[in-house]
N, C-alpha and C. Protein backbone atom coordinates (compact mmCIF):
# COMPACT_ATOMS: atom_id res chain seq x y z
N UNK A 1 -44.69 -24.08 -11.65
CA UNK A 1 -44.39 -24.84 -10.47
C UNK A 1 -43.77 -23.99 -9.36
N UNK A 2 -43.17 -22.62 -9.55
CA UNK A 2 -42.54 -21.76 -8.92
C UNK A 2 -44.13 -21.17 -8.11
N UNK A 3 -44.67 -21.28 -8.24
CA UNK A 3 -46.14 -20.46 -7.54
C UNK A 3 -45.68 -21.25 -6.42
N UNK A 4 -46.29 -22.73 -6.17
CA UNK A 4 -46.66 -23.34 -5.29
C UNK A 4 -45.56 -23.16 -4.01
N UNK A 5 -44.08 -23.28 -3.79
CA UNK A 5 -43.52 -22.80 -2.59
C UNK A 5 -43.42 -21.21 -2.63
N UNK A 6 -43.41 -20.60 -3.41
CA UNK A 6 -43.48 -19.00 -2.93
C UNK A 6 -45.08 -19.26 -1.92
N UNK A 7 -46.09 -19.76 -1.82
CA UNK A 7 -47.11 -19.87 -1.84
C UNK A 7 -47.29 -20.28 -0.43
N UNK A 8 -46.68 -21.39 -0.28
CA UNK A 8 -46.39 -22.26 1.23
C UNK A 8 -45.34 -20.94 1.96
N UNK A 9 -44.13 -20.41 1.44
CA UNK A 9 -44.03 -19.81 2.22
C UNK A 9 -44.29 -18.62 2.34
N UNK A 10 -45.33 -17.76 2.09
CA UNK A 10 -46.17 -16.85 2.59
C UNK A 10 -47.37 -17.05 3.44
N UNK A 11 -47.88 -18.33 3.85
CA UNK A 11 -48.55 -18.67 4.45
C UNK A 11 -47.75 -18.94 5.93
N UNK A 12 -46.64 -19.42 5.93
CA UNK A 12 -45.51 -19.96 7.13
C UNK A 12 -45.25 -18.41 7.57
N UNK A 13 -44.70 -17.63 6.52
CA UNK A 13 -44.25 -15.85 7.44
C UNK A 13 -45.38 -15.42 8.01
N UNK A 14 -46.66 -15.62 7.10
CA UNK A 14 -47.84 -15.08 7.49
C UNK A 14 -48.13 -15.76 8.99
N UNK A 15 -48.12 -16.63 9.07
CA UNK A 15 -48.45 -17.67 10.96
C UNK A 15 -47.71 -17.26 11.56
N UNK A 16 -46.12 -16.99 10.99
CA UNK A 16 -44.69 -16.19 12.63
C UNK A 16 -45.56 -15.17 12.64
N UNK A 17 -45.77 -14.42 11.45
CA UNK A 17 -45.93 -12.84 11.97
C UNK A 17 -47.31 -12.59 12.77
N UNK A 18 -48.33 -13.71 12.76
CA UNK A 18 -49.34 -13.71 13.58
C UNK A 18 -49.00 -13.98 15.28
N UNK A 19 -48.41 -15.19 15.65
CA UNK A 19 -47.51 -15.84 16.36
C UNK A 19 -47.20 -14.71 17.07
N UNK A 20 -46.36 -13.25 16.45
CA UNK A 20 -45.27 -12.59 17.36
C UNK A 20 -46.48 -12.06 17.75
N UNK A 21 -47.37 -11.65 16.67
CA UNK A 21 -48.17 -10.16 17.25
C UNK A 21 -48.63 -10.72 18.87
N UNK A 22 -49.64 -12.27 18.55
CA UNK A 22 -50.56 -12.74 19.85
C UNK A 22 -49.44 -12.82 21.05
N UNK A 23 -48.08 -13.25 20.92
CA UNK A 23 -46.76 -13.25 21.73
C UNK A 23 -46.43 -11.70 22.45
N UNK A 24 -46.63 -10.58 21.46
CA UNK A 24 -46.59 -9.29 22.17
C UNK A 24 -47.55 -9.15 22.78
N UNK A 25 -48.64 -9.23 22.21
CA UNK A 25 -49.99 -8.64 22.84
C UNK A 25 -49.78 -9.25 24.36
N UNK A 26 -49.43 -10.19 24.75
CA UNK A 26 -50.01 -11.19 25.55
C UNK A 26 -49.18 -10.87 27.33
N UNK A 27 -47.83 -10.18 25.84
CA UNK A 27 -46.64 -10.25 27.00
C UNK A 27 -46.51 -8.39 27.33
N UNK A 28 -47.90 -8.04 26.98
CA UNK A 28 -47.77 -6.39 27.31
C UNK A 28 -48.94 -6.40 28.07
N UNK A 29 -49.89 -7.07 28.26
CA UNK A 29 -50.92 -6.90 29.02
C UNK A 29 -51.09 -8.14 30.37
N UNK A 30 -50.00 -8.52 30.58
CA UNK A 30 -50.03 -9.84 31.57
C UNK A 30 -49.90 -8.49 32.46
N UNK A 31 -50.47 -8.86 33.75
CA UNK A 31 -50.23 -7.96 35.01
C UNK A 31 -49.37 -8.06 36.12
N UNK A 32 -48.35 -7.69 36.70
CA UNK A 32 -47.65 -7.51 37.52
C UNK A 32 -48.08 -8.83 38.51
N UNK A 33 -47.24 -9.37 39.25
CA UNK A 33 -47.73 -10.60 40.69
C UNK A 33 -47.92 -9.42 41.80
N UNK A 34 -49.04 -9.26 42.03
CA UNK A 34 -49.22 -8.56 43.38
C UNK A 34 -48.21 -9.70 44.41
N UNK A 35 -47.54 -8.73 44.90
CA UNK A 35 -46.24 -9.28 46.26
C UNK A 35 -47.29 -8.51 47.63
N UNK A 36 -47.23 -9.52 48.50
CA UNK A 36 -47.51 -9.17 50.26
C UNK A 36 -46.74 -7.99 50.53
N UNK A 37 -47.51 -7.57 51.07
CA UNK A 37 -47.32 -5.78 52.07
C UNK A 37 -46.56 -6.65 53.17
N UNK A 38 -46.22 -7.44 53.21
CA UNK A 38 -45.75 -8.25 54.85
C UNK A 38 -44.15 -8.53 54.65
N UNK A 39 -44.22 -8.78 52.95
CA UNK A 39 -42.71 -9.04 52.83
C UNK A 39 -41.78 -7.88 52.37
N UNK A 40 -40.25 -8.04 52.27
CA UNK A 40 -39.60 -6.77 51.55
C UNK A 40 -39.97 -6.38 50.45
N UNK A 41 -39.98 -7.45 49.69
CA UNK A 41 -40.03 -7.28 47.96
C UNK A 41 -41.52 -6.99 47.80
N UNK A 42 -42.55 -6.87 48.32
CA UNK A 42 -43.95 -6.62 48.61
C UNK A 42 -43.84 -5.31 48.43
N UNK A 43 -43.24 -4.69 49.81
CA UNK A 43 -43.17 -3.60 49.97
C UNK A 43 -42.34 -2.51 49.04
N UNK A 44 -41.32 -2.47 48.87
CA UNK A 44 -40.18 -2.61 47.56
C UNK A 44 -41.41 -2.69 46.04
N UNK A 45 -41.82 -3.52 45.84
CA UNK A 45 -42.90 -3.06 44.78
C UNK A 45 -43.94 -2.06 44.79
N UNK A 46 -44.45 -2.18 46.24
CA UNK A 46 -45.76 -1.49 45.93
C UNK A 46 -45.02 -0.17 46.32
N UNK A 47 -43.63 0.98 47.05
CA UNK A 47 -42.87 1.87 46.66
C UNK A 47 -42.55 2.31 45.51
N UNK A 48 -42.41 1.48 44.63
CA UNK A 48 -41.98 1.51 43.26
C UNK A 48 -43.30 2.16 42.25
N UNK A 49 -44.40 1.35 42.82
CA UNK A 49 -45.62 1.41 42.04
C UNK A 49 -45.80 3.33 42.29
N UNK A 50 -45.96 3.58 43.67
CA UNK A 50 -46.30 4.48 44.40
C UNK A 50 -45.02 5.75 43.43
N UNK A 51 -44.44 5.72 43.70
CA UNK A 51 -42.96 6.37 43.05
C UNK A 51 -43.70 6.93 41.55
N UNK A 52 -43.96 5.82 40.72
CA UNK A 52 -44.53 6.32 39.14
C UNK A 52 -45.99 6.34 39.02
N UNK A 53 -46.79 6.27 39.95
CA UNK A 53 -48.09 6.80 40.43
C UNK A 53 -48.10 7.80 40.40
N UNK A 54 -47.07 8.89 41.09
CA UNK A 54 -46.89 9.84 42.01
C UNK A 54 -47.81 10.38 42.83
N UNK A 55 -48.28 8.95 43.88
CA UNK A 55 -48.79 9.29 45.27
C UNK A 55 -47.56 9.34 46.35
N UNK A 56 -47.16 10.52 46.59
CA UNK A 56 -46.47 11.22 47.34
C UNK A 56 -46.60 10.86 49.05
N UNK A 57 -48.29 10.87 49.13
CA UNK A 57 -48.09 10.18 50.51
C UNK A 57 -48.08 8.73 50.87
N UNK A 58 -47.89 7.80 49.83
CA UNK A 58 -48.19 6.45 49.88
C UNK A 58 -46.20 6.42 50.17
N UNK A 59 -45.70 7.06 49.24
CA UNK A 59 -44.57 6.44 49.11
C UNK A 59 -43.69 7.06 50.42
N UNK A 60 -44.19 7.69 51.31
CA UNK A 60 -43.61 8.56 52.50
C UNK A 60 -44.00 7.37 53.50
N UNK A 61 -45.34 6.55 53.21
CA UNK A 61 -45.78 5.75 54.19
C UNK A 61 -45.27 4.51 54.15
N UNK A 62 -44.37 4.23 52.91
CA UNK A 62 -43.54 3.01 53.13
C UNK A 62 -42.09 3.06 53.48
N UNK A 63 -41.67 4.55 53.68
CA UNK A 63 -40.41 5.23 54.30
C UNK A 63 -40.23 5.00 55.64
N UNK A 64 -39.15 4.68 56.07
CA UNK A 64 -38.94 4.61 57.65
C UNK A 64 -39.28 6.38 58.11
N UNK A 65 -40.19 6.61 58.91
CA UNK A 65 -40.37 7.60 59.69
C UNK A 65 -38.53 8.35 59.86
N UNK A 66 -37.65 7.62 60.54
CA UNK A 66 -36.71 8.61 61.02
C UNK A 66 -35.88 8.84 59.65
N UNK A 67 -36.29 8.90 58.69
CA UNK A 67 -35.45 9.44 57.43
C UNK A 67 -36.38 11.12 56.55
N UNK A 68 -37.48 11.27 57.78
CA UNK A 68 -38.05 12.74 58.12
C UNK A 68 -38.46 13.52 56.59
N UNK A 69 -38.95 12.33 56.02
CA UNK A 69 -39.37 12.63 54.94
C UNK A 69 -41.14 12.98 54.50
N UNK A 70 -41.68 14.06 54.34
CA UNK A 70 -42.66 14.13 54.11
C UNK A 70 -43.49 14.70 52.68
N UNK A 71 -44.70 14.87 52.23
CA UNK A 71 -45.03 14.97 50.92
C UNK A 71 -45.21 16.59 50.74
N UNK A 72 -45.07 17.59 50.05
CA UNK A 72 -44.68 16.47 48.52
C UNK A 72 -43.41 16.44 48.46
N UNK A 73 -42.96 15.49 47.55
CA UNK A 73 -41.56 14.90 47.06
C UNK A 73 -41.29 15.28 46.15
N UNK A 74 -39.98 15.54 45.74
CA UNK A 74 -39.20 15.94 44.57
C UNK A 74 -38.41 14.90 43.90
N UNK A 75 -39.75 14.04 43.09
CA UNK A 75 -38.99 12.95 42.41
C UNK A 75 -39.33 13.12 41.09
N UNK A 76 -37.74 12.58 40.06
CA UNK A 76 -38.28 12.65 38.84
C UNK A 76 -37.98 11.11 38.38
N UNK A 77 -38.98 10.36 37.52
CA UNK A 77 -38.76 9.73 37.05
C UNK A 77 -38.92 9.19 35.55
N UNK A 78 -39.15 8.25 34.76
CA UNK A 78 -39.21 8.23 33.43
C UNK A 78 -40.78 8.02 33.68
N UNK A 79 -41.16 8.04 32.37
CA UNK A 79 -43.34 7.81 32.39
C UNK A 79 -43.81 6.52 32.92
N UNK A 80 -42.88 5.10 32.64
CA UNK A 80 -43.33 3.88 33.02
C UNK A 80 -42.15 3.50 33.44
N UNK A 81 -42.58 2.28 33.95
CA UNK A 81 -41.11 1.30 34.26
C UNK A 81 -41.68 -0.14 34.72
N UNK A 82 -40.47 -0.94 34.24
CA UNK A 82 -40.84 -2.37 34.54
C UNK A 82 -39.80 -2.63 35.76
N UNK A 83 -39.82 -3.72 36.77
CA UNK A 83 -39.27 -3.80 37.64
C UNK A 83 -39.28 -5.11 38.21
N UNK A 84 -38.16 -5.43 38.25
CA UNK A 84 -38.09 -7.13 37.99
C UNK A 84 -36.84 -7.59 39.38
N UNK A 85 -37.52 -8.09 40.35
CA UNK A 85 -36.77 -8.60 41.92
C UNK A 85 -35.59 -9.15 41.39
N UNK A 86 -34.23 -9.21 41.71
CA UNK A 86 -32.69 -9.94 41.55
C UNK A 86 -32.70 -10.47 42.62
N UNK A 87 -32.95 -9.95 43.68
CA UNK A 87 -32.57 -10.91 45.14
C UNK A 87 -33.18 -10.24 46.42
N UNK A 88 -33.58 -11.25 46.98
CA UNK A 88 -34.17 -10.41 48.27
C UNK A 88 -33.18 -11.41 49.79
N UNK A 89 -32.37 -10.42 50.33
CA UNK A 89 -31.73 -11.46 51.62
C UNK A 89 -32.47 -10.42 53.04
N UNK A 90 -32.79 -11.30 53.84
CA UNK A 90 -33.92 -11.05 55.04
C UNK A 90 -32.79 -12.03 55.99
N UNK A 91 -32.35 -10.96 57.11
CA UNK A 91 -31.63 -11.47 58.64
C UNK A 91 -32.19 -10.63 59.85
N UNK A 92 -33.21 -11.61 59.78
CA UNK A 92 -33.73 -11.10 61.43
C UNK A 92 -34.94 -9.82 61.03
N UNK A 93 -34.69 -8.76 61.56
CA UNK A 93 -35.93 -7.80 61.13
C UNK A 93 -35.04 -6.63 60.10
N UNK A 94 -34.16 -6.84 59.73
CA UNK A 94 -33.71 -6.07 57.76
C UNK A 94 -33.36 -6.87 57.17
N UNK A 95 -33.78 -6.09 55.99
CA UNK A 95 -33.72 -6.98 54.52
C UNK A 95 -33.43 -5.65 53.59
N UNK A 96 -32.52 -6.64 52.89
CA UNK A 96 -31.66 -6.25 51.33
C UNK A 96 -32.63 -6.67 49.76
N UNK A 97 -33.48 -5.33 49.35
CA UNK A 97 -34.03 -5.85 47.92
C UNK A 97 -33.22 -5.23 47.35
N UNK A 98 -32.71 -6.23 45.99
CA UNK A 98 -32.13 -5.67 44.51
C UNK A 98 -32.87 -5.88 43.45
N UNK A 99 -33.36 -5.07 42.89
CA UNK A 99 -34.67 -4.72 41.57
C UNK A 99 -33.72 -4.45 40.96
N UNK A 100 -34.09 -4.63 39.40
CA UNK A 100 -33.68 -4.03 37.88
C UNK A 100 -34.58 -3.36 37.91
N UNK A 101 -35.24 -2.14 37.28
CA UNK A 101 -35.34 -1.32 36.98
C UNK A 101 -35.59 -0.96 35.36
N UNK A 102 -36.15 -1.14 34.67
CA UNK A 102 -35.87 -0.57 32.84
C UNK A 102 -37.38 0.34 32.85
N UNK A 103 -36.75 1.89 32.94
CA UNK A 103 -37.60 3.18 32.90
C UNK A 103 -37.78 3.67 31.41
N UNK A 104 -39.00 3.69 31.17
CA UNK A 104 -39.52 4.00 29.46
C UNK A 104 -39.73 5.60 29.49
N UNK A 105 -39.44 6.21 28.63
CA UNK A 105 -39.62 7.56 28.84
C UNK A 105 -39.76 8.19 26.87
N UNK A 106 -41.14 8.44 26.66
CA UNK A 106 -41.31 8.47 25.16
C UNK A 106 -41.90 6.78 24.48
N UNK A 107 -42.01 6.97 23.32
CA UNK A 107 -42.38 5.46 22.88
C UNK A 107 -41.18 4.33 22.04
N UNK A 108 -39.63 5.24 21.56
CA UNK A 108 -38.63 4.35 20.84
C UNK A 108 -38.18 3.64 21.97
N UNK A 109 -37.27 2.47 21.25
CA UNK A 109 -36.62 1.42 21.88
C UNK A 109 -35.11 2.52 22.52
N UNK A 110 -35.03 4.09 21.83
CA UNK A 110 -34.14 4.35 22.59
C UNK A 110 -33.85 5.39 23.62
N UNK A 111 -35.39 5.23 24.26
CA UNK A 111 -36.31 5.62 25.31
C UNK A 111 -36.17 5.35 26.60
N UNK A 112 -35.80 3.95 26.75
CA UNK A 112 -35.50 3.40 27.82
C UNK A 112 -34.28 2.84 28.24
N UNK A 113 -33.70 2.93 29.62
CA UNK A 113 -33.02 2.55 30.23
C UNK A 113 -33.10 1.65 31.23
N UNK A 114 -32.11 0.50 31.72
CA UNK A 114 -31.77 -0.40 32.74
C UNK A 114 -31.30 -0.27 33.81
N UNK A 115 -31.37 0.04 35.31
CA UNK A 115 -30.62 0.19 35.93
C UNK A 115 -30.84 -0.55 36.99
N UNK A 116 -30.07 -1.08 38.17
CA UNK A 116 -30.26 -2.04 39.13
C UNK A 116 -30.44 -1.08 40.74
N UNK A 117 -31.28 -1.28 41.80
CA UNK A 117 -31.13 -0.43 42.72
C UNK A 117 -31.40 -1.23 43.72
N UNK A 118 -30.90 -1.05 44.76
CA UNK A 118 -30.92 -1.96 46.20
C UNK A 118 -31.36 -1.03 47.24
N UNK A 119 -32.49 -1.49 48.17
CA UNK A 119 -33.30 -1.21 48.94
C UNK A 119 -33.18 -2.09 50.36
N UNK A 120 -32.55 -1.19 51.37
CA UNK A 120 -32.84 -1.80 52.73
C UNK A 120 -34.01 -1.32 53.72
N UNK A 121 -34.76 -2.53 54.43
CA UNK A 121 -35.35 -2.25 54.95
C UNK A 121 -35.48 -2.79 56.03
N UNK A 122 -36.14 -2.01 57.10
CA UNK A 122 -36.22 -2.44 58.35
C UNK A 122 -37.76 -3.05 58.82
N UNK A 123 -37.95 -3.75 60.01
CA UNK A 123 -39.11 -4.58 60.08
C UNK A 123 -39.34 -4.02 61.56
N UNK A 124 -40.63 -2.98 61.75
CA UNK A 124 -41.04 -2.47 62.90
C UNK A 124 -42.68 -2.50 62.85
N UNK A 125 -43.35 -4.14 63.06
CA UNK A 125 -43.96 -4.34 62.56
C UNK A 125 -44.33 -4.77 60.89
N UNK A 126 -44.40 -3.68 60.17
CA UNK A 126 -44.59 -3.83 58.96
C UNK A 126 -42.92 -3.40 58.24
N UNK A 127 -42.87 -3.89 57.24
CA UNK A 127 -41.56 -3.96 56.25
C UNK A 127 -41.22 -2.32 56.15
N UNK A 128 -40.26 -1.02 56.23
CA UNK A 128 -40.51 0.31 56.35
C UNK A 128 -39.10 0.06 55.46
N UNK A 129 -39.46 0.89 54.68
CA UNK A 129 -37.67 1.50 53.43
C UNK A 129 -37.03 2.32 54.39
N UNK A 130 -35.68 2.37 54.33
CA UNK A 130 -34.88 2.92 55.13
C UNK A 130 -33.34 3.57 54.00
N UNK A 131 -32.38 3.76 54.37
CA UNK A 131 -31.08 4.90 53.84
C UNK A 131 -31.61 5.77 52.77
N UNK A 132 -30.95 5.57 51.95
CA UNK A 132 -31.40 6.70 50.87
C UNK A 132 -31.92 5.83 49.66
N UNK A 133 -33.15 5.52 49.68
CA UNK A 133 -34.04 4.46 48.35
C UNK A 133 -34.06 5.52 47.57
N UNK A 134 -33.46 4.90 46.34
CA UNK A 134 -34.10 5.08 45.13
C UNK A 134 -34.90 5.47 44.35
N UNK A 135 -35.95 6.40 43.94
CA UNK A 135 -35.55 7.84 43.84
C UNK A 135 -35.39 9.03 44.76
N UNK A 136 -35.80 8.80 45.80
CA UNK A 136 -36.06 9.80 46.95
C UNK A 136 -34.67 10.15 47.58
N UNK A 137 -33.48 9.21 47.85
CA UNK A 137 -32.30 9.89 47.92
C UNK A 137 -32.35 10.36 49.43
N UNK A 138 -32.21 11.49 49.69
CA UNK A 138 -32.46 12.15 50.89
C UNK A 138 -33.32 13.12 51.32
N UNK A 139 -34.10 13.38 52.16
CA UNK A 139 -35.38 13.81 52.69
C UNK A 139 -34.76 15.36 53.58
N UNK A 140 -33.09 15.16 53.74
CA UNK A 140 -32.33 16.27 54.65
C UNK A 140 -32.83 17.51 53.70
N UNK A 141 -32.65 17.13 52.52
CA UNK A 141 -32.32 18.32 51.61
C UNK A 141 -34.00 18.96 51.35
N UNK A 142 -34.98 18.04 51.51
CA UNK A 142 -36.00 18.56 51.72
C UNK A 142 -36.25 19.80 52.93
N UNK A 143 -35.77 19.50 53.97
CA UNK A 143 -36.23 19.93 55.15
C UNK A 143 -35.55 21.32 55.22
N UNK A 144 -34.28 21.29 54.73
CA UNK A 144 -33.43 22.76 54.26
C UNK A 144 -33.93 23.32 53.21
N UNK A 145 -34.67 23.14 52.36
CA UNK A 145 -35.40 23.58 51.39
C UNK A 145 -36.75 24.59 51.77
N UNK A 146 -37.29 23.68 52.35
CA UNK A 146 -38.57 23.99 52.84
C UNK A 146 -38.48 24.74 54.05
């Protein structure tokens, strides 16, 4: 009589452990919300994208011009990253994005890191990153370099 629930529950672990796999699979291949080039957090993403791309001139072209930054760039970052909006506040033509950040670098869970970064930007026409964003820092130290 001992067969029959060992029995039921190997069939029940067997369905979670199916359950998680279709639950991972599902939740590793969903794709990013393309955000508008029109808004901050638009722009703020597709920088971000550009950043671990490393298209150098994409991410110069979402830079405010007077922060005299040009390609190539001296950025390092981890191999992937997920990047998840906290708040976006918009007064008038600047706006304040705060992203989380969790950068994967290798394949363990102790690979990756969390970090939060805030992005101002100005509106001259289109949404332009402005002070010192996140990884790029400052563009001065480029220009004394070079």
């Amino acid at each position: 009589m001992t067969a029959r629930p060992n029995l039921v529950l190997l069939v029940v672990a067997g369905l979670v452990l199916v359950l998680l796999v279709v639950a991972g699979l599902a939740a590793n291949t969903r794709n990013a919300p393309e955000l508008d080039r029109a808004t901050p957090e638009g722009t703020v993403q597709l920088f971000l994208r550009a950043v671990f791309e490393g298209d150098d001139e994409e991410v110069v072209a979402l830079l405010d011009p007077a922060l005299g930054c040009s390609a190539p760039l001296e950025i390092y970052v981890g191999d992937a990253a997920r990047v998840g909006v906290v708040s976006v506040a918009v007064r008038g033509d600047t706006a304040t994005v705060v992203v989380e950040i969790t950068e994967q670098s290798g394949v363990g869970v102790l690979d990756s890191w969390t970090h939060r970064e805030s992005y101002r930007l100005t509106r001259d026409g289109d949404w332009l990153i402005t002070g010192d964003p996140w990884p790029v820092f400052s563009c001065e130290y480029q220009k004394v370099v070079n």
